[in-house]
Protein backbone atom coordinates (compact mmCIF):
# COMPACT_ATOMS: atom_id res chain seq x y z
CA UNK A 1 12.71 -1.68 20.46
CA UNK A 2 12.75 -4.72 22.34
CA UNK A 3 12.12 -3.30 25.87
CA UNK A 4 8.47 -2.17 24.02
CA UNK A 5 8.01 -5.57 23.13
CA UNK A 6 8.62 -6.83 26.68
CA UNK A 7 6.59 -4.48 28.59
CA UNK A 8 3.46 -5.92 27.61
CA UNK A 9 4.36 -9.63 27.40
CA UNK A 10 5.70 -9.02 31.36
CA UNK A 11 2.28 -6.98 32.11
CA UNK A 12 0.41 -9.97 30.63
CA UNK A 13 2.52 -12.66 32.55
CA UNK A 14 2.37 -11.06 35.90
CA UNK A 15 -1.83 -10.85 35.48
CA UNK A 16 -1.69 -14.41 34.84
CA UNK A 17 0.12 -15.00 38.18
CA UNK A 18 -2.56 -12.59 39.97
CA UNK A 19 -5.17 -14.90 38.17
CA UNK A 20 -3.27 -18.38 39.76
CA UNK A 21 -2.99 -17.06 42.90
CA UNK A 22 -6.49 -16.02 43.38
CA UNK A 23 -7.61 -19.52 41.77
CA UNK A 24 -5.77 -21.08 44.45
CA UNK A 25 -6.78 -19.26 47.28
CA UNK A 26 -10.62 -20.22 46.17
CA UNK A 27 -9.63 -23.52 45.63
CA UNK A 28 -8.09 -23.37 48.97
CA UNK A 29 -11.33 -22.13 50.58
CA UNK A 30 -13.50 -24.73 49.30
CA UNK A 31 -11.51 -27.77 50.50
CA UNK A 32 -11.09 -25.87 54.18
CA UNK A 33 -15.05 -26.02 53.26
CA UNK A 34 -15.44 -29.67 52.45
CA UNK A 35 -13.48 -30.79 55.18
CA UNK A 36 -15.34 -28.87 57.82
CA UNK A 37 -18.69 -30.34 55.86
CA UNK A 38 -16.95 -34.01 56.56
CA UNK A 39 -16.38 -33.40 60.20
CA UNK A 40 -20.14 -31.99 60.94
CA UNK A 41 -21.16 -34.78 59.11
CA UNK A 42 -18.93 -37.62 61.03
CA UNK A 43 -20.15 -36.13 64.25
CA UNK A 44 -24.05 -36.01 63.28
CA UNK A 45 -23.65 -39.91 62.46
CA UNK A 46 -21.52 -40.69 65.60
CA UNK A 47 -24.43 -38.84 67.80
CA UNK A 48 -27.21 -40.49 65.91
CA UNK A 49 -25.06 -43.56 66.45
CA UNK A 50 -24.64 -43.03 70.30
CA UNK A 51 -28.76 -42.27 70.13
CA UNK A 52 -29.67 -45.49 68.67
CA UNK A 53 -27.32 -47.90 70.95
CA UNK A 54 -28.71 -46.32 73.79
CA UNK A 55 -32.57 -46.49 72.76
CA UNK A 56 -31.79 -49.93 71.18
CA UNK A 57 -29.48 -51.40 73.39
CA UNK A 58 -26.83 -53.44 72.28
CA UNK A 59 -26.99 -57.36 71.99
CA UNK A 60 -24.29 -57.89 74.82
CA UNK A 61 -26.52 -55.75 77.14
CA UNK A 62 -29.84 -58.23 75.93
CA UNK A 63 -27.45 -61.08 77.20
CA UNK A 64 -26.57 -59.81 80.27
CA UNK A 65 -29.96 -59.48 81.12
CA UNK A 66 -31.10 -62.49 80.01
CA UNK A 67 -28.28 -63.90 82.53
CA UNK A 68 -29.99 -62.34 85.47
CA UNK A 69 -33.53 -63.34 84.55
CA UNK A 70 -32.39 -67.38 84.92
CA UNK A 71 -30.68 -66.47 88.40
């Protein structure tokens, strides 16, 4: 009689590991997700970055320049 009473309760157990491991694996696919999101975004800000120093100039450039003007 007990084997009966096993068979389910193992059925029911081994459903619950399907139901883990397919939890994890989307789990795992969102933070693959998020990270890739974090690195586009790093490199949009370190290109806008790039774009603005270059339009802009930076101070030590303005100084240098200034240096040549009193020559």
């Amino acid at each position: 009689m007990r084997p009966l009473l096993y068979t389910p309760l193992l059925s029911l157990l081994v459903a619950g590991c399907s139901v883990v491991a397919v939890a994890d694996a989307a789990v795992t696919v969102v933070a693959t997700t998020v990270k890739v999101g974090a690195k586009v975004v790093e490199t949009t800000v370190d290109v806008a970055a790039a774009g603005v120093k270059a339009v802009a100039g930076t101070s030590e450039d303005k100084d240098k320049d200034k240096g040549k003007e009193k020559d």
